[in-house]
PDB file of N, CA and C in Angstrom:
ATOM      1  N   UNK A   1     -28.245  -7.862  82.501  1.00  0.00           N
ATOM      2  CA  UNK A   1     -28.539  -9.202  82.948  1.00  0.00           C
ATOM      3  C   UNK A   1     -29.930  -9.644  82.487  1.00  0.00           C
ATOM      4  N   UNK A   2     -30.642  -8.748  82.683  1.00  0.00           N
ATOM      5  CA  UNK A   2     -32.349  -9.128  81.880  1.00  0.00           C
ATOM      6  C   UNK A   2     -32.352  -9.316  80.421  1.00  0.00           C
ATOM      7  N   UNK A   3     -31.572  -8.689  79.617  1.00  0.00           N
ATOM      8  CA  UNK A   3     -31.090  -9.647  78.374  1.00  0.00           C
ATOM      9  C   UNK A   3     -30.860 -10.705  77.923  1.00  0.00           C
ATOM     10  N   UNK A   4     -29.921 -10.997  78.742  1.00  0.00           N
ATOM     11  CA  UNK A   4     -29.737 -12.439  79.276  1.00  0.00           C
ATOM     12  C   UNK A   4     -30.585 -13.420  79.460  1.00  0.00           C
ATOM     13  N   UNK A   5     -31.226 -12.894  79.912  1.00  0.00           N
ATOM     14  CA  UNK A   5     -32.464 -13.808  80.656  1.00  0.00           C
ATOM     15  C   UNK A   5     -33.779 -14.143  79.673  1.00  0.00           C
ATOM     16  N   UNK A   6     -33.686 -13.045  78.927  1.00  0.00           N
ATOM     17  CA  UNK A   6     -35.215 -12.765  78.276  1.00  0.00           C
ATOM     18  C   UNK A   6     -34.449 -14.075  77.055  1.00  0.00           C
ATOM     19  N   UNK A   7     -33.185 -13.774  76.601  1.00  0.00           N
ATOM     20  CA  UNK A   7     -32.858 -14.906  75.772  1.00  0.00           C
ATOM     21  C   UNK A   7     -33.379 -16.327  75.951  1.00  0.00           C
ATOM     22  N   UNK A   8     -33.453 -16.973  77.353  1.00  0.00           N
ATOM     23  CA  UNK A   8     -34.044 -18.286  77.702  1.00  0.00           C
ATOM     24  C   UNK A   8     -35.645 -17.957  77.987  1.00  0.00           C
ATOM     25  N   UNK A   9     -35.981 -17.334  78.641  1.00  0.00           N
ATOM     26  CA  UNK A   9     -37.116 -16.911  79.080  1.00  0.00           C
ATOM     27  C   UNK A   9     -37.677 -15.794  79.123  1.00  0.00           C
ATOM     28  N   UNK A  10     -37.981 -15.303  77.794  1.00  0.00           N
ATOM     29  CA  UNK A  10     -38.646 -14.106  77.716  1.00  0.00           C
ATOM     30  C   UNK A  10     -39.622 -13.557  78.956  1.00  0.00           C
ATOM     31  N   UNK A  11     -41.218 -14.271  79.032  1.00  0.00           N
ATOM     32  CA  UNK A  11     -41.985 -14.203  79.909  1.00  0.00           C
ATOM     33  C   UNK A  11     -41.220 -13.786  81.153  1.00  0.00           C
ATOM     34  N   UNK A  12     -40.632 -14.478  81.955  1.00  0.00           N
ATOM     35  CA  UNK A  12     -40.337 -13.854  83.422  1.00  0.00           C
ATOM     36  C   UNK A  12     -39.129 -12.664  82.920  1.00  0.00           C
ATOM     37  N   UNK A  13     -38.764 -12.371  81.819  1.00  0.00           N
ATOM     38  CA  UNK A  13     -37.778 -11.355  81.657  1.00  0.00           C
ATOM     39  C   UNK A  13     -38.958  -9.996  81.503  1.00  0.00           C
ATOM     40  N   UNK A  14     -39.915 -10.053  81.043  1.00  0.00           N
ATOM     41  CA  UNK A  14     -41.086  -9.418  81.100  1.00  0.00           C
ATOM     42  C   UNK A  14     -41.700  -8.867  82.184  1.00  0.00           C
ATOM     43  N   UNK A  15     -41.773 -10.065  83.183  1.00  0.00           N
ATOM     44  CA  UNK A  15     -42.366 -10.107  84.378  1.00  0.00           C
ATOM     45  C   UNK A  15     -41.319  -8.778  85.068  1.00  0.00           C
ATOM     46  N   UNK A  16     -40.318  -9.217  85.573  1.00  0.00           N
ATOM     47  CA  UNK A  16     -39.124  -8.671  85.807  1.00  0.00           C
ATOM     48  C   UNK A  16     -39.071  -7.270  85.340  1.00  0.00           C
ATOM     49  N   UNK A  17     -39.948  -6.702  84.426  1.00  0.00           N
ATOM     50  CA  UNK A  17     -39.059  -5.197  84.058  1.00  0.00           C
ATOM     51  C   UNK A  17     -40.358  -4.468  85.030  1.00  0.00           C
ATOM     52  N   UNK A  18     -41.298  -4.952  84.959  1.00  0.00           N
ATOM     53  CA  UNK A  18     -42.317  -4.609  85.827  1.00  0.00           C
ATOM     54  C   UNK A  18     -44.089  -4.329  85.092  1.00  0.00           C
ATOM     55  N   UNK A  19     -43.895  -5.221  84.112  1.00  0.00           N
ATOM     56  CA  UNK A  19     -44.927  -5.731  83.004  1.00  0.00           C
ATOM     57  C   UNK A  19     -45.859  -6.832  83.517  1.00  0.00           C
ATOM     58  N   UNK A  20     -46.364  -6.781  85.210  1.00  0.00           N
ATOM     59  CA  UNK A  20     -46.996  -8.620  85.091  1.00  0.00           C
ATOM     60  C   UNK A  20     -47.884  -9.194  84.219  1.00  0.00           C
ATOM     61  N   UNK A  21     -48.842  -7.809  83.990  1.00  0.00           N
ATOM     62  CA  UNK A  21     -49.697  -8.736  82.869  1.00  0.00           C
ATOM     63  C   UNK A  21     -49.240  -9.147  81.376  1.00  0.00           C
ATOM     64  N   UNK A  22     -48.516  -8.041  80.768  1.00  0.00           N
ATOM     65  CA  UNK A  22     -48.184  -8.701  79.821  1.00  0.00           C
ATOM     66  C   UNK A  22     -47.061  -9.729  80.065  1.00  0.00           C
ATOM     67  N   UNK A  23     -46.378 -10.000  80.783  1.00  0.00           N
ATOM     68  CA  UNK A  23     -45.657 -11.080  81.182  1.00  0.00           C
ATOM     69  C   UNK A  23     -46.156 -12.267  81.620  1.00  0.00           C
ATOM     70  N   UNK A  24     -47.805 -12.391  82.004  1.00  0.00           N
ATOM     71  CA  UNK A  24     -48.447 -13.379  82.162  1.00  0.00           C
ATOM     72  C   UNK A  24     -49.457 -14.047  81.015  1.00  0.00           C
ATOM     73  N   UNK A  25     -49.583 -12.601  80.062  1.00  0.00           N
ATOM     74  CA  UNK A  25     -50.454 -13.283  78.927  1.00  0.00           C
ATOM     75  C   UNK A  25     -49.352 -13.259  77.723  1.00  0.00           C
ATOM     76  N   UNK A  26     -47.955 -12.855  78.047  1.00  0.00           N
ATOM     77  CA  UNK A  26     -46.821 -13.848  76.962  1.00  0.00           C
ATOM     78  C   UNK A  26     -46.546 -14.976  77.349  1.00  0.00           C
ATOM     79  N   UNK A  27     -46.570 -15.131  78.397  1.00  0.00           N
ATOM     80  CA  UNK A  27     -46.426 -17.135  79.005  1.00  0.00           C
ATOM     81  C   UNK A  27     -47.186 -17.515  78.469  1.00  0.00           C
ATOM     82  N   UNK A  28     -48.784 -17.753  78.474  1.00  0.00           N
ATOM     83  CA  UNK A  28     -49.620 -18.585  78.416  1.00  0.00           C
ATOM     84  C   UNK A  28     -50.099 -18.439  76.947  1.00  0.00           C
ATOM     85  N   UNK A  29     -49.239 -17.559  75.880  1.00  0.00           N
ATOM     86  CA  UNK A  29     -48.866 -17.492  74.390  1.00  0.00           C
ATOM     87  C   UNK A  29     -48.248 -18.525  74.176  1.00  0.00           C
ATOM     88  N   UNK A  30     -46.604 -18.241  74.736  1.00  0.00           N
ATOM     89  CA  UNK A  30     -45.491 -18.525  74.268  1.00  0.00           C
ATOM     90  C   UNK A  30     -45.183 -20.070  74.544  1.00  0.00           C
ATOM     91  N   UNK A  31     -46.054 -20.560  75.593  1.00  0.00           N
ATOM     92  CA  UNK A  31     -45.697 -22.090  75.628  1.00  0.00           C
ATOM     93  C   UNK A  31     -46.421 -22.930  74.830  1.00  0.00           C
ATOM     94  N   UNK A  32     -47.739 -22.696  74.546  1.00  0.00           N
ATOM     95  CA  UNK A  32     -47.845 -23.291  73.077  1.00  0.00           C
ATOM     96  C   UNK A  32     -47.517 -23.115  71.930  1.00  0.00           C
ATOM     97  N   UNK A  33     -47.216 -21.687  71.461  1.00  0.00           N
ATOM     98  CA  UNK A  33     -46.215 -21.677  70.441  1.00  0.00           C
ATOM     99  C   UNK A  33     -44.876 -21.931  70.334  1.00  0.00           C
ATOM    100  N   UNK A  34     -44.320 -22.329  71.620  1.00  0.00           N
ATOM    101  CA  UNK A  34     -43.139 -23.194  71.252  1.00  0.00           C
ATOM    102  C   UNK A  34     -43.163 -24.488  70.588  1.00  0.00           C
ATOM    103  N   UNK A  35     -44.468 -25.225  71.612  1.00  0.00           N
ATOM    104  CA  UNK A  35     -44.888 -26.158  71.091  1.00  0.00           C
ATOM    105  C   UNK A  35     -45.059 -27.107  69.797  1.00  0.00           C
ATOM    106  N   UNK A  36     -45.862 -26.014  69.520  1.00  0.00           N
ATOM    107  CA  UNK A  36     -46.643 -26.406  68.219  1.00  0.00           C
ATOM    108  C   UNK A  36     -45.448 -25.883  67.331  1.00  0.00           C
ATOM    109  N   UNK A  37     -44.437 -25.057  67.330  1.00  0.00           N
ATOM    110  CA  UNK A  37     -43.627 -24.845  66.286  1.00  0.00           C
ATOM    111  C   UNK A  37     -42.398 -25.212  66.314  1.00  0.00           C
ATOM    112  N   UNK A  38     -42.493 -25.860  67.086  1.00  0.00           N
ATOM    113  CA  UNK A  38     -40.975 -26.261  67.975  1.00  0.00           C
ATOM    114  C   UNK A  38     -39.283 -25.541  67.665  1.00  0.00           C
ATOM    115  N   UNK A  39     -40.305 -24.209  68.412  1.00  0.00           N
ATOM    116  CA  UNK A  39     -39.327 -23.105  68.885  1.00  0.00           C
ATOM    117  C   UNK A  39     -39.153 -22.040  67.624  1.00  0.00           C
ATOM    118  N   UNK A  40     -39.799 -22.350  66.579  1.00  0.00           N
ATOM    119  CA  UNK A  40     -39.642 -21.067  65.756  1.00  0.00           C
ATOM    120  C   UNK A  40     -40.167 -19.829  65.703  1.00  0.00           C
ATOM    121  N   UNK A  41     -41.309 -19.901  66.845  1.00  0.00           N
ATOM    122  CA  UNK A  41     -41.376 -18.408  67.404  1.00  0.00           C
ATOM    123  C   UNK A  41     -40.541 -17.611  68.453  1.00  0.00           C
ATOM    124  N   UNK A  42     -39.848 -18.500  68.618  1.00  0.00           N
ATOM    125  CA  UNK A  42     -39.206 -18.161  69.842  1.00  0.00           C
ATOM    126  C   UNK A  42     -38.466 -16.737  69.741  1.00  0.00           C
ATOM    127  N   UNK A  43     -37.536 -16.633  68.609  1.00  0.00           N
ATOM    128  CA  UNK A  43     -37.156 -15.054  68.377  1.00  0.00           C
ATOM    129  C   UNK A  43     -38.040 -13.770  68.486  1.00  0.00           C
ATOM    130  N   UNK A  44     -39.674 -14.022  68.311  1.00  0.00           N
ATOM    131  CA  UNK A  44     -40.259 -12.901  68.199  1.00  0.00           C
ATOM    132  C   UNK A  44     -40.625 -13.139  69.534  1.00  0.00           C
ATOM    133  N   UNK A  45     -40.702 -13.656  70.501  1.00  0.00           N
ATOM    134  CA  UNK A  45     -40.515 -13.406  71.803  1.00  0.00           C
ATOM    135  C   UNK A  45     -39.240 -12.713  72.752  1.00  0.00           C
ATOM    136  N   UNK A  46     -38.537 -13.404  72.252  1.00  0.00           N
ATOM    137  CA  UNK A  46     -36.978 -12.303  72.457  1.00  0.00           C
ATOM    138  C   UNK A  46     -36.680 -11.341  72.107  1.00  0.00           C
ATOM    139  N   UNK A  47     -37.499 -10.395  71.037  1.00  0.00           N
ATOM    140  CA  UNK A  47     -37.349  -9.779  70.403  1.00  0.00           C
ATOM    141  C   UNK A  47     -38.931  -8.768  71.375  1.00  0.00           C
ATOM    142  N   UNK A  48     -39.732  -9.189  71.473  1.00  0.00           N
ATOM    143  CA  UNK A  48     -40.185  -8.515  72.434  1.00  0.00           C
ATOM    144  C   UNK A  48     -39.878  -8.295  74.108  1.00  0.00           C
ATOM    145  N   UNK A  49     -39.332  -9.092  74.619  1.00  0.00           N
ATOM    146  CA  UNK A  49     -38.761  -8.967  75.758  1.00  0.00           C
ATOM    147  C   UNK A  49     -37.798  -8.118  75.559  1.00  0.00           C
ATOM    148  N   UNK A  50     -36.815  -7.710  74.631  1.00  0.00           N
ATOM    149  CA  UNK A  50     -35.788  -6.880  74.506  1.00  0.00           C
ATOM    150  C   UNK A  50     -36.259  -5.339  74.577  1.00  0.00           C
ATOM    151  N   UNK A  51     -37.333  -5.239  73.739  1.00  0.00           N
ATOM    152  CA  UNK A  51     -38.100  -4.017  73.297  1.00  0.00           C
ATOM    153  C   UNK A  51     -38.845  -3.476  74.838  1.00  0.00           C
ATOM    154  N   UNK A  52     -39.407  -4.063  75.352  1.00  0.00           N
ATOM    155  CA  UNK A  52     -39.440  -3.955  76.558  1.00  0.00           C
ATOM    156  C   UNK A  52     -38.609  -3.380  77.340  1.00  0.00           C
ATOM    157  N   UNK A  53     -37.806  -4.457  77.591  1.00  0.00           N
ATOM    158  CA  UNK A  53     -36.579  -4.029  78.357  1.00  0.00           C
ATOM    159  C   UNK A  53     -35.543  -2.295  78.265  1.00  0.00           C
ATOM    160  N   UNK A  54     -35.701  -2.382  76.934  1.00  0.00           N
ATOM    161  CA  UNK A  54     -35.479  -1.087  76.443  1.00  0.00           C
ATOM    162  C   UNK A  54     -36.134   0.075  76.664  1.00  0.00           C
ATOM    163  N   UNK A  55     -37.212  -0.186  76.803  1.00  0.00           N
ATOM    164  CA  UNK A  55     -38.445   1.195  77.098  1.00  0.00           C
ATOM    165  C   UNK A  55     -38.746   1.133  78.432  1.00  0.00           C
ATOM    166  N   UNK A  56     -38.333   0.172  79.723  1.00  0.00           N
ATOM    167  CA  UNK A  56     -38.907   0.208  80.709  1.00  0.00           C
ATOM    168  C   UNK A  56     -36.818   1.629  81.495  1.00  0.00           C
ATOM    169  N   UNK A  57     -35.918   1.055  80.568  1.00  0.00           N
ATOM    170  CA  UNK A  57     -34.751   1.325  81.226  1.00  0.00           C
ATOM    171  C   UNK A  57     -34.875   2.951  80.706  1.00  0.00           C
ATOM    172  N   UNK A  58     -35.305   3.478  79.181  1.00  0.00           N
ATOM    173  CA  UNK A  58     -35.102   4.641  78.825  1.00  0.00           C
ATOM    174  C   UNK A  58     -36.192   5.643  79.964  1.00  0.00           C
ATOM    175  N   UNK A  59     -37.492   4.994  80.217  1.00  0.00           N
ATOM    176  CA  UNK A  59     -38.475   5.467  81.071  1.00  0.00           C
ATOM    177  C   UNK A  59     -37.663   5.928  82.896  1.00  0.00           C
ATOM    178  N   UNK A  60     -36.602   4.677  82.922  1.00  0.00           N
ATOM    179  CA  UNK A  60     -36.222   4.910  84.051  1.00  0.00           C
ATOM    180  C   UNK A  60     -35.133   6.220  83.932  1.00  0.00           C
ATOM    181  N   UNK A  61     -34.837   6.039  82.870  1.00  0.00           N
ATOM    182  CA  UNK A  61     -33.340   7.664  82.836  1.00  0.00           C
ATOM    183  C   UNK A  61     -34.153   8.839  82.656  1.00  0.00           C
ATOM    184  N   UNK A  62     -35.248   8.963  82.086  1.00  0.00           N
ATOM    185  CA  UNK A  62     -36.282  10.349  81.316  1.00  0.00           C
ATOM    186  C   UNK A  62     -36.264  10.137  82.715  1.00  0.00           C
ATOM    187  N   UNK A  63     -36.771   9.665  84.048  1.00  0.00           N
ATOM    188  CA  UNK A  63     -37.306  10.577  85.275  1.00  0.00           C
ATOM    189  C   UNK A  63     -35.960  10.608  86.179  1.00  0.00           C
ATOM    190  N   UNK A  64     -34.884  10.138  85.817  1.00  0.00           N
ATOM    191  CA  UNK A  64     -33.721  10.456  86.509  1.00  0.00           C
ATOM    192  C   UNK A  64     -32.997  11.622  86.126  1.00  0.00           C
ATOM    193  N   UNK A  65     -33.704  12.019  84.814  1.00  0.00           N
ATOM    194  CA  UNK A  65     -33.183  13.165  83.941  1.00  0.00           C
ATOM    195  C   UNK A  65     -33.934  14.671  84.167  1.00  0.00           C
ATOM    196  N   UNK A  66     -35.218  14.104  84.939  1.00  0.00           N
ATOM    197  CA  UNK A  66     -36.508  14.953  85.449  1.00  0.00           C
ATOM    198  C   UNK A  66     -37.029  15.402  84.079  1.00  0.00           C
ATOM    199  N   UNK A  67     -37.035  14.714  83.216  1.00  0.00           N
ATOM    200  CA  UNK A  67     -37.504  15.019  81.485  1.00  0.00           C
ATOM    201  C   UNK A  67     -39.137  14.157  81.263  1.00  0.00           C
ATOM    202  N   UNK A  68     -39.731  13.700  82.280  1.00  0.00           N
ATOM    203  CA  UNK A  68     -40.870  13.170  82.386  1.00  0.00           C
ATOM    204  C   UNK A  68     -42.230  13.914  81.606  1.00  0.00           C
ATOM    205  N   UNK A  69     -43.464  13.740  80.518  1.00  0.00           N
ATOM    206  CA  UNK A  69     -44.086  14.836  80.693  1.00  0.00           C
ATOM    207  C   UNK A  69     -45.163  14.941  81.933  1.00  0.00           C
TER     208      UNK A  69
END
């Protein structure tokens, strides 16, 4: 579902994995570079929210796996 999400709104998909700061200093990026480019950065924001999302879920299985170092 945070996939999902990060697709419209990266930033709070950020916020959400449990990133606030970088989820607060990709907002206050990402809304002027929508701006000013009108929306052609927008993929490399989705594209970091994904990457994220990915490393916050593998972090969550390594300590469900007790494989933590």
């Amino acid at each position: 579902m945070n996939y999902i999400l990060a697709l419209f709104l990266p930033p709070l998909s950020i916020l959400l994995t449990g990133r606030p700061i970088v989820g607060i200093v990709t907002f206050f990026i990402w809304i002027p570079a929508i701006i000013f480019t009108g929306g052609l950065t927008h993929p490399m924001f989705i594209l970091l929210a994904w990457i994220l999302i990915y490393q916050s879920n593998a972090d969550s299985r390594a300590r469900r796996m007790g494989g933590g170092d």
